[in-house]
C-alpha atoms as a PDB file:
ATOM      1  CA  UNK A   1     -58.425-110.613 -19.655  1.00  0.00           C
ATOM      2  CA  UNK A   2     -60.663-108.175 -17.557  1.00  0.00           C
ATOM      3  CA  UNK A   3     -61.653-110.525 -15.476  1.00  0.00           C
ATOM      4  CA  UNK A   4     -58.866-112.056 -14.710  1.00  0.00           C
ATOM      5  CA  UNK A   5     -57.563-107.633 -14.074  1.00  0.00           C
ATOM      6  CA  UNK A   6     -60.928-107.671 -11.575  1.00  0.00           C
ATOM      7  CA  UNK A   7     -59.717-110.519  -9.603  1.00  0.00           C
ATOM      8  CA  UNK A   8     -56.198-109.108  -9.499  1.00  0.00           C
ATOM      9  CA  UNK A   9     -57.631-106.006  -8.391  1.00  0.00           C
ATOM     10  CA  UNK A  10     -59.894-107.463  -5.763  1.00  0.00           C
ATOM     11  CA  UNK A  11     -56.942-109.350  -4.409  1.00  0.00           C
ATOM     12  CA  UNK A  12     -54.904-106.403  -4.153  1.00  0.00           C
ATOM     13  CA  UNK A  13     -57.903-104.420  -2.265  1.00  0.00           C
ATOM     14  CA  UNK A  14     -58.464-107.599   0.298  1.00  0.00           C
ATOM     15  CA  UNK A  15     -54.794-108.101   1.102  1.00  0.00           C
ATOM     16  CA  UNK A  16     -54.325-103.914   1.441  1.00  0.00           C
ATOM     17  CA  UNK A  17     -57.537-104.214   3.790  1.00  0.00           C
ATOM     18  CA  UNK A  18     -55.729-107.014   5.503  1.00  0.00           C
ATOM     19  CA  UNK A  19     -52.764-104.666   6.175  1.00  0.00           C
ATOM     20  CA  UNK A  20     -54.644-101.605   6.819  1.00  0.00           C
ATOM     21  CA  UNK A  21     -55.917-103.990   9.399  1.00  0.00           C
ATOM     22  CA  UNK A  22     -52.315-105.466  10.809  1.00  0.00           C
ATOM     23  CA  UNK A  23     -51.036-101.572  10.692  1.00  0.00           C
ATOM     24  CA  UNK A  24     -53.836-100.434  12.970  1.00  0.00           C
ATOM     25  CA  UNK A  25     -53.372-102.702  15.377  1.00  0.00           C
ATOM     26  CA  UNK A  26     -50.060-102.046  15.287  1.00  0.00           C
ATOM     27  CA  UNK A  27     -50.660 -98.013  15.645  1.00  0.00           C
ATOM     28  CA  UNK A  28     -52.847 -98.429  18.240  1.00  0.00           C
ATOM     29  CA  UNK A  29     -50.372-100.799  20.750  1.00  0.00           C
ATOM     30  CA  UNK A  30     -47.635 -98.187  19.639  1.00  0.00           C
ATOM     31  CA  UNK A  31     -50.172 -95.438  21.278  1.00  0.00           C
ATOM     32  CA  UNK A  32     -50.949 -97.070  24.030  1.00  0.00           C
ATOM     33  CA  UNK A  33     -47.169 -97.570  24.139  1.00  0.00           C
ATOM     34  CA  UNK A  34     -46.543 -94.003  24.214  1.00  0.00           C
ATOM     35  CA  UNK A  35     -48.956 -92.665  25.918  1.00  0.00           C
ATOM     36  CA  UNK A  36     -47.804 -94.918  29.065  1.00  0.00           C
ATOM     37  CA  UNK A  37     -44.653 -93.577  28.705  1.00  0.00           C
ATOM     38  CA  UNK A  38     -45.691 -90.067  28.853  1.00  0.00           C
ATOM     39  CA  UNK A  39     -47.522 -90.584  31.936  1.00  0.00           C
ATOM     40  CA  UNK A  40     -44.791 -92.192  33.611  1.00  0.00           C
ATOM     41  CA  UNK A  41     -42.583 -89.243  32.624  1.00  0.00           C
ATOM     42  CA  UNK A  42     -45.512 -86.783  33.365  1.00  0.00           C
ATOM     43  CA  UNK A  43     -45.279 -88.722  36.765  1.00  0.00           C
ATOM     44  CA  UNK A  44     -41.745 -88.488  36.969  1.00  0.00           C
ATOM     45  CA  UNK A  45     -41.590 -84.847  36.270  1.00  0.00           C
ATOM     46  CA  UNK A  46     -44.518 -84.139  38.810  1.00  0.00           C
ATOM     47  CA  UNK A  47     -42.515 -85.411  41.373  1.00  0.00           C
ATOM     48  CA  UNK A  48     -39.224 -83.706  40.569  1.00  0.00           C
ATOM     49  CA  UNK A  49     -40.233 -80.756  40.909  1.00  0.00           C
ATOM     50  CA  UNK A  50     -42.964 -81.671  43.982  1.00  0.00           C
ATOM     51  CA  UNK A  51     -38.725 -82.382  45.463  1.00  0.00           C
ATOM     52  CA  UNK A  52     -37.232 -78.834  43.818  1.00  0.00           C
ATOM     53  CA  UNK A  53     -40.232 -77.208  45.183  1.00  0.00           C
ATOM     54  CA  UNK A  54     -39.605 -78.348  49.157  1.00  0.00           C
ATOM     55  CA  UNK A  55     -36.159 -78.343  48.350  1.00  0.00           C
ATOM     56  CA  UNK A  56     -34.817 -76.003  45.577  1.00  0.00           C
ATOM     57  CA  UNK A  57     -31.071 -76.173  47.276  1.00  0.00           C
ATOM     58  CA  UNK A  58     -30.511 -79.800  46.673  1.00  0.00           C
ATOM     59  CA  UNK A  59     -30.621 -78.963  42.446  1.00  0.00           C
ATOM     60  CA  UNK A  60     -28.325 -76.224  42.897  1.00  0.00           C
ATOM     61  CA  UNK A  61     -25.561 -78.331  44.898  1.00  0.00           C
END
Protein backbone atom coordinates (compact mmCIF):
# COMPACT_ATOMS: atom_id res chain seq x y z
CA UNK A 1 0.00 0.00 0.00
CA UNK A 2 2.88 2.59 0.56
CA UNK A 3 4.31 1.96 -2.33
CA UNK A 4 1.79 1.99 -4.42
CA UNK A 5 0.98 5.95 -2.11
CA UNK A 6 4.92 6.71 -3.31
CA UNK A 7 4.19 6.17 -6.86
CA UNK A 8 0.94 8.10 -6.62
CA UNK A 9 2.80 10.74 -5.05
CA UNK A 10 5.65 10.81 -7.50
CA UNK A 11 3.13 10.99 -10.27
CA UNK A 12 1.42 13.80 -8.83
CA UNK A 13 4.94 15.75 -8.28
CA UNK A 14 6.06 14.92 -12.17
CA UNK A 15 2.76 15.93 -13.74
CA UNK A 16 2.64 19.33 -11.23
CA UNK A 17 6.38 19.84 -12.53
CA UNK A 18 5.01 19.31 -15.97
CA UNK A 19 2.50 22.17 -15.39
CA UNK A 20 4.65 24.37 -13.44
CA UNK A 21 6.49 23.97 -16.66
CA UNK A 22 3.39 24.64 -19.32
CA UNK A 23 2.34 27.72 -16.83
CA UNK A 24 5.75 29.34 -17.17
CA UNK A 25 5.89 29.33 -20.51
CA UNK A 26 2.74 30.54 -20.60
CA UNK A 27 3.63 33.58 -18.01
CA UNK A 28 6.46 34.41 -19.75
CA UNK A 29 4.71 34.86 -23.59
CA UNK A 30 1.91 36.72 -21.52
CA UNK A 31 4.96 39.17 -20.37
CA UNK A 32 6.42 39.55 -23.29
CA UNK A 33 2.82 40.15 -24.39
CA UNK A 34 2.44 42.96 -22.14
CA UNK A 35 5.31 44.45 -22.01
CA UNK A 36 5.01 45.08 -25.99
CA UNK A 37 1.97 46.58 -25.39
CA UNK A 38 3.20 49.00 -22.93
CA UNK A 39 5.82 50.15 -25.15
CA UNK A 40 3.62 50.69 -27.92
CA UNK A 41 1.38 52.75 -25.62
CA UNK A 42 4.53 54.33 -23.95
CA UNK A 43 5.20 55.13 -27.73
CA UNK A 44 1.90 56.27 -28.36
CA UNK A 45 1.74 58.53 -25.42
CA UNK A 46 5.32 59.97 -26.22
CA UNK A 47 4.09 61.15 -29.27
CA UNK A 48 0.81 62.67 -28.13
CA UNK A 49 2.03 64.81 -26.19
CA UNK A 50 5.49 65.45 -28.51
CA UNK A 51 1.84 66.88 -30.81
CA UNK A 52 0.12 68.78 -27.51
CA UNK A 53 3.48 70.13 -26.83
CA UNK A 54 3.98 71.98 -30.55
CA UNK A 55 0.46 72.29 -30.60
CA UNK A 56 -1.51 72.55 -27.28
CA UNK A 57 -4.60 74.40 -29.28
CA UNK A 58 -5.50 71.49 -31.41
CA UNK A 59 -6.60 69.39 -27.81
CA UNK A 60 -8.51 72.23 -26.69
CA UNK A 61 -10.67 72.61 -30.04
Amino acid sequence: MKERVGNLDELIIETSDETNLNMGVAVVYLYRYVIFEMIDKIAMLSQLSVVFAQNPLTFLG
